[in-house]
Protein backbone atom coordinates (compact mmCIF):
# COMPACT_ATOMS: atom_id res chain seq x y z
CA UNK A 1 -198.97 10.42 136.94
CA UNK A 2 -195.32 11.67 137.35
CA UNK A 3 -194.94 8.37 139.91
CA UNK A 4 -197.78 6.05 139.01
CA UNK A 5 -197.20 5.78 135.57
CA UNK A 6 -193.26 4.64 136.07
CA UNK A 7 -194.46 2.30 138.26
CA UNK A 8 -196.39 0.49 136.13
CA UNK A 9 -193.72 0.07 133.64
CA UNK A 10 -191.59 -0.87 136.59
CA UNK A 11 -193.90 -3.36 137.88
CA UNK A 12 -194.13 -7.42 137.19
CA UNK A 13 -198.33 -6.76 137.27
CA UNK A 14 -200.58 -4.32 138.10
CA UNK A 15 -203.38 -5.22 140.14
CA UNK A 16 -206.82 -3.69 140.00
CA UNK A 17 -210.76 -4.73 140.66
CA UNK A 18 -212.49 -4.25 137.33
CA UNK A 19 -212.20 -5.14 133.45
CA UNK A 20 -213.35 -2.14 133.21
CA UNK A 21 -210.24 -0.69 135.19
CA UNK A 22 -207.99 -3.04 133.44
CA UNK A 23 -208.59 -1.65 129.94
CA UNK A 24 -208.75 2.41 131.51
CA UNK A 25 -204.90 1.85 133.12
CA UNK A 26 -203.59 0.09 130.22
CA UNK A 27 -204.83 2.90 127.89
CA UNK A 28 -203.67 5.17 130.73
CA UNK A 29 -200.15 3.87 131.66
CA UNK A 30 -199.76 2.38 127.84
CA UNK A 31 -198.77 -0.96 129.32
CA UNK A 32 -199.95 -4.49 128.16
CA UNK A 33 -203.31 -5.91 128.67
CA UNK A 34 -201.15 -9.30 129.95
CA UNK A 35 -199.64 -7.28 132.91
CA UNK A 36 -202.92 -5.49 134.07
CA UNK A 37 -204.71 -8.72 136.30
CA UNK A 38 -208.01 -8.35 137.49
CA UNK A 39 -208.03 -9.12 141.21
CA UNK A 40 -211.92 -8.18 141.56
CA UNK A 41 -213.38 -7.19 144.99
CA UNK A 42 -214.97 -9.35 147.39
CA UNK A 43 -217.94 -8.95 150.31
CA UNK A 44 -218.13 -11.31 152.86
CA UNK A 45 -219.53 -10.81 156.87
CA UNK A 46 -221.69 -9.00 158.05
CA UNK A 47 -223.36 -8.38 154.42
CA UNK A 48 -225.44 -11.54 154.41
CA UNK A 49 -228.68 -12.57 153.95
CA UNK A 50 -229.28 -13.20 157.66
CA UNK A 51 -228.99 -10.73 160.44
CA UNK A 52 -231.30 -7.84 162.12
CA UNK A 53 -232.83 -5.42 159.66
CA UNK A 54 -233.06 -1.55 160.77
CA UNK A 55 -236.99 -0.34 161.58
CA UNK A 56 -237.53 2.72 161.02
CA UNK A 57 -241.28 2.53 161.32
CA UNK A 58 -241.76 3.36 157.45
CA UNK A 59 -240.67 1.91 154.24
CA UNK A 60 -237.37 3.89 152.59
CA UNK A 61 -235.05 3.21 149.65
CA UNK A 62 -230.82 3.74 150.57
CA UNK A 63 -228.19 5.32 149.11
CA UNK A 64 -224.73 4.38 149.97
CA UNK A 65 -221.72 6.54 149.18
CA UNK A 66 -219.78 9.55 149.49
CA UNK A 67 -221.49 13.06 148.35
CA UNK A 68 -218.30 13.87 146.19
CA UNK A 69 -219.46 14.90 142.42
CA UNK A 70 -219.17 11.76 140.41
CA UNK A 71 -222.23 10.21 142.90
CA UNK A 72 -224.51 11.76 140.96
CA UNK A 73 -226.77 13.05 143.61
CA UNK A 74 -228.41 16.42 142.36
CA UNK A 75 -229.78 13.53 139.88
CA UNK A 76 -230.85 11.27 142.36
CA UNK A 77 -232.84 13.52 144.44
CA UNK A 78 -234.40 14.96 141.50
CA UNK A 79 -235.33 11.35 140.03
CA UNK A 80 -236.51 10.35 143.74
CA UNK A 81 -238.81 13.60 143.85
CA UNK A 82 -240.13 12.68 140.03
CA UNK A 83 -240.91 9.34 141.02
CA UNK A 84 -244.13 10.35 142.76
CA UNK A 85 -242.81 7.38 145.93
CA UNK A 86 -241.35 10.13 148.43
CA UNK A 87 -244.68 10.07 150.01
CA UNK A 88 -244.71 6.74 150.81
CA UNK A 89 -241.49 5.48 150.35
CA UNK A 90 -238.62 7.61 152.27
CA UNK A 91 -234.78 8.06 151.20
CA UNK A 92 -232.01 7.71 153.50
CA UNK A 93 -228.91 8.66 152.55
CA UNK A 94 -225.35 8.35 153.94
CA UNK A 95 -223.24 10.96 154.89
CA UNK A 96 -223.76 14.58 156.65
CA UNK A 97 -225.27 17.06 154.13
CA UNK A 98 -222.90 19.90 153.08
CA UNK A 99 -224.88 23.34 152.68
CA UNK A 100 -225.64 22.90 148.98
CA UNK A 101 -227.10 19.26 149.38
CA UNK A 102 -229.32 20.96 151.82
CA UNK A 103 -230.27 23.66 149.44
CA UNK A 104 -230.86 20.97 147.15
CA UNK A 105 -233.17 18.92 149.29
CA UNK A 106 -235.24 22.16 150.28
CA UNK A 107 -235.73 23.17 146.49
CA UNK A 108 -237.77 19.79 145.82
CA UNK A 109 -239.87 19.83 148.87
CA UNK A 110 -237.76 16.52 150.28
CA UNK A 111 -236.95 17.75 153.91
CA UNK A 112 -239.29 15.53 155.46
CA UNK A 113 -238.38 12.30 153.14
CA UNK A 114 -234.68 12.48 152.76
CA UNK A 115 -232.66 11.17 156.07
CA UNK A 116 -228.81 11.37 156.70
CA UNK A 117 -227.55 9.01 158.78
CA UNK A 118 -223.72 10.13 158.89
CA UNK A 119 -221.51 7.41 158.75
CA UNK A 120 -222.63 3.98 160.39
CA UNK A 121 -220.09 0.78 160.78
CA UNK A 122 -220.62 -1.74 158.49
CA UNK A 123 -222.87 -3.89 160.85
CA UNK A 124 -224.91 -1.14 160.99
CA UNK A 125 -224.55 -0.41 157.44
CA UNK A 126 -225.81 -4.36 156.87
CA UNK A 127 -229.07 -3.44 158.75
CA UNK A 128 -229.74 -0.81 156.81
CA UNK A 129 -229.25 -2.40 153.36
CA UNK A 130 -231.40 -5.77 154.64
CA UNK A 131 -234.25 -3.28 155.71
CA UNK A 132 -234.46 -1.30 152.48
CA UNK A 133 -236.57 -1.28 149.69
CA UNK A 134 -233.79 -1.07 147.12
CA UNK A 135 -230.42 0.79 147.13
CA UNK A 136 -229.87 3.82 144.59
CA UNK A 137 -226.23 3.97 142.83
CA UNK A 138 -226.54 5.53 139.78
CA UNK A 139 -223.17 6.47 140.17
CA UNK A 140 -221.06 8.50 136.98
CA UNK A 141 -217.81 7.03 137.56
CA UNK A 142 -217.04 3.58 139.21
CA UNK A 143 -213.90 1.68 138.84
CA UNK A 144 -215.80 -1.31 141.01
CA UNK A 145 -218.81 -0.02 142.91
CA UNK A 146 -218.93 -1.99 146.08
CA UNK A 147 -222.17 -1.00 147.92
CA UNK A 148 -224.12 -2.62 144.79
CA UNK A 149 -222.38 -6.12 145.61
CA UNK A 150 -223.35 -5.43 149.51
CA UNK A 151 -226.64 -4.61 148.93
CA UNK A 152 -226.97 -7.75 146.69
CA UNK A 153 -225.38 -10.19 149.21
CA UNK A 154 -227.98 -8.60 151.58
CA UNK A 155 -230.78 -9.23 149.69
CA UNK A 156 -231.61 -5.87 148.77
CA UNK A 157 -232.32 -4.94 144.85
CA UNK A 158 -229.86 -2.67 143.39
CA UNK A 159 -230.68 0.40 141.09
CA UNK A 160 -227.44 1.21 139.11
CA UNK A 161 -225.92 3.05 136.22
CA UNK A 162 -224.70 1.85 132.93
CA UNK A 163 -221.54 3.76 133.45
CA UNK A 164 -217.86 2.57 133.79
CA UNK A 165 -217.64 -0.76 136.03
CA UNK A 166 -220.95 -1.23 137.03
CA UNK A 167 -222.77 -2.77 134.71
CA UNK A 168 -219.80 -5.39 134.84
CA UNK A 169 -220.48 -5.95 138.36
CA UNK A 170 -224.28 -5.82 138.66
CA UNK A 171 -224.56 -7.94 135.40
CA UNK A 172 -228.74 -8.70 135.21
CA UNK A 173 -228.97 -8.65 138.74
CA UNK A 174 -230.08 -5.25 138.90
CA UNK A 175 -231.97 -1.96 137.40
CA UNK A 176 -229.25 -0.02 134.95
CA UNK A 177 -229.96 3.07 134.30
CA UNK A 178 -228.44 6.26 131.99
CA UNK A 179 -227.16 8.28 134.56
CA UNK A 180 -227.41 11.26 133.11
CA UNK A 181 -231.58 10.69 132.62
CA UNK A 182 -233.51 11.55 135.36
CA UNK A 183 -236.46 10.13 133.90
CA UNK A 184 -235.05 6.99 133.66
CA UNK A 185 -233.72 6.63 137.15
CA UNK A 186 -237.26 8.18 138.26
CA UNK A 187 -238.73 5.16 136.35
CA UNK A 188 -236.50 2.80 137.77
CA UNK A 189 -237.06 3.95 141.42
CA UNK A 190 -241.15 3.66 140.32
CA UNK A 191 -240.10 -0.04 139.01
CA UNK A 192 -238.74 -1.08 142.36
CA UNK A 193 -241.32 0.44 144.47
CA UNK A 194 -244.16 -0.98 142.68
CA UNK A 195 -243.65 -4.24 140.63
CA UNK A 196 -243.23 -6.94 143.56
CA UNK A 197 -242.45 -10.04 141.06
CA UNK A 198 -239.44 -7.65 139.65
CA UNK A 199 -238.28 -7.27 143.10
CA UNK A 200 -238.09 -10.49 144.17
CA UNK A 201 -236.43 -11.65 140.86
CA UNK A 202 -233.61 -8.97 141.68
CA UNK A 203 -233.48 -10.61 144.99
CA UNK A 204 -232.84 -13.85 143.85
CA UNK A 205 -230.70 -12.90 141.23
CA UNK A 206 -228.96 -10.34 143.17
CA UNK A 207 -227.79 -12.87 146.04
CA UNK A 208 -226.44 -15.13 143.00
CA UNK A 209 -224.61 -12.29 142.05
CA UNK A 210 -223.01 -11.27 144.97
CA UNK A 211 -221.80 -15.04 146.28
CA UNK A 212 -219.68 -14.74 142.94
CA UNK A 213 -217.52 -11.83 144.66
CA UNK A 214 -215.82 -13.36 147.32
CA UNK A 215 -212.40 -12.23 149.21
CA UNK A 216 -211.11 -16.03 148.81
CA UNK A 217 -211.45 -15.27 144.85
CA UNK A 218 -209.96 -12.20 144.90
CA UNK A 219 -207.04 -13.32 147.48
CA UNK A 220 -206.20 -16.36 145.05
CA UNK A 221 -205.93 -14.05 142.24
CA UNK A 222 -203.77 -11.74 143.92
CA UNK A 223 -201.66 -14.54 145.10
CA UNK A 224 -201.49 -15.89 141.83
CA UNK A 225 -199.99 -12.59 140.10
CA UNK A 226 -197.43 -12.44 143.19
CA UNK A 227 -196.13 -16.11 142.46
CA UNK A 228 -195.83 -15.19 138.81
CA UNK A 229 -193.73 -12.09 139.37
CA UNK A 230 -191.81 -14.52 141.77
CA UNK A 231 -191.23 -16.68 139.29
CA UNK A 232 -190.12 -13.87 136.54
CA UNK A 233 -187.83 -12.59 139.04
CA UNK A 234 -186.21 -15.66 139.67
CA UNK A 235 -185.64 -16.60 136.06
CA UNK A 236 -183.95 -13.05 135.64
CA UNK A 237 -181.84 -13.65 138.68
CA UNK A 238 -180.75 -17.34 137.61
C-alpha cells in the first residue's frame, strides 16, 4: 500500500479488469471513479469452440485454478462428494495436491474420482475444458475470473459464485452459486449433470458470453485511457 496507493494518486488512470475492481480500488486508494477505467479481460485462441477434446474414457466435470485459500476447494470437494455424481461423473482438477488437499480427498472417499493433472499449456488446457461436463469456480474472491470466460468460449457450462467479479462476468450464462453453501454448489453440480436442456442453454448462452470478452476490446480501451493521459499531459505541458 506504502507504493501502490501513491501511485494511484500519481497516475493519469488506473487500469483494471472488473467494475467490480473499479469500485474496490477507488474505495481502496480513495481516488475518483473517473480515473479508475475498466479495461476488462479478453480470451481469444486456442479457447474456441472448435478443436480436439481430451478422452479420458469417462465423463468428468473441471476445475481450473490455483489451490491457494480464496478457491474455495475444501467446499468444492465436499459439494462434489454431496452431489451423489462422483460415481459417474469424475473431477479433475488442476494443480499438484499439497498434503492437506490429499487428506481432504481421502476423508470423503474421492481418491478414485478426483484427478490432478498438474499444470497443462493452454492448448491442452482448451481440450480439457471442450471435453468436460461443466467447469466448477465457485471461487470466494475474484477480481475477474478468467477460466469461467474460457470455459464459456469453449463451450463448456460454467458453475460459479455470486462473489466479487463473477457474477459480472458470467452474467446468465452460467450456474451462481453462494459460495459459502455447500448444498447449493452440490445442487448446482446435480443441475449440470442431470438436466440436458439446462446444459445446452448454458452452452449457447455461454459462447454469447464469452465472444463479448475479446483482447481487441480490451486493447482499445487500454489505448483509449493512454491517449487521454497523452492528451492531459500535453495540455499541462503547453
Amino acid at each position: 500500500s506504502t507504493i501502490i496507493k501513491p501511485a494511484c494518486h500519481r497516475a493519469a488512470f488506473v487500469l483494471t479488469v472488473s467494475e467490480y475492481s473499479r469500485r474496490e480500488i477507488s474505495g481502496w486508494a480513495n481516488v475518483s471513479d473517473d480515473r479508475i477505467v475498466n479495461v476488462g479481460n479478453g480470451v481469444g485462441m486456442p479457447f474456441t469452440l472448435s478443436g480436439p477434446k481430451h478422452d479420458p474414457g469417462y465423463p468428468y466435470l473441471l476445475y481450473v485454478g490455483s489451490h491457494k485459500v480464496h478457491k474455495n476447494l475444501p467446499r468444492l470437494l465436499k459439494a462434489y462428494s454431496e452431489s451423489g455424481v462422483k460415481n459417474d461423473v469424475r473431477l479433475i482438477m488442476t494443480g499438484v495436491p499439497d498434503p492437506q488437499m490429499q487428506r481432504n480427498v481421502q476423508a470423503l472417499q474421492l481418491d478414485s474420482s478426483v484427478i490432478f493433472i498438474g499444470y497443462p499449456d493452454n492448448e491442452e488446457l482448451a481440450q480439457f475444458y471442450r471435453g468436460a461436463h461443466a467447469l466448477l469456480f465457485p471461487s470466494l474472491y475474484e477480481g475477474f475470473g478468467l477460466p469461467p470466460v474460457e470455459a464459456m468460449a469453449c463451450g463448456t457450462p460454467v458453475l460459479t459464485s455470486i462473489a466479487c467479479a463473477l457474477p459480472e462476468i458470467v452474467g446468465d450464462a452460467g450456474i451462481t452459486v453462494d459460495p459459502l453453501d455447500t448444498g447449493a454448489i452440490a445442487h448446482g453440480i446435480r443441475r449440470l449433470v442431470d438436466d440436458t436442456s439446462l446444459i445446452e442453454d448454458l452452452r449457447r448462452r455461454g459462447l454469447l458470453r464469452a465472444a463479448q470478452f475479446t483482447w481487441e476490446k480490451t486493447a482499445a480501451k487500454a489505448l483509449s485511457a493512454l491517449e487521454a493521459a497523452m492528451s492531459a499531459t500535453d495540455l499541462i505541458s503547453q
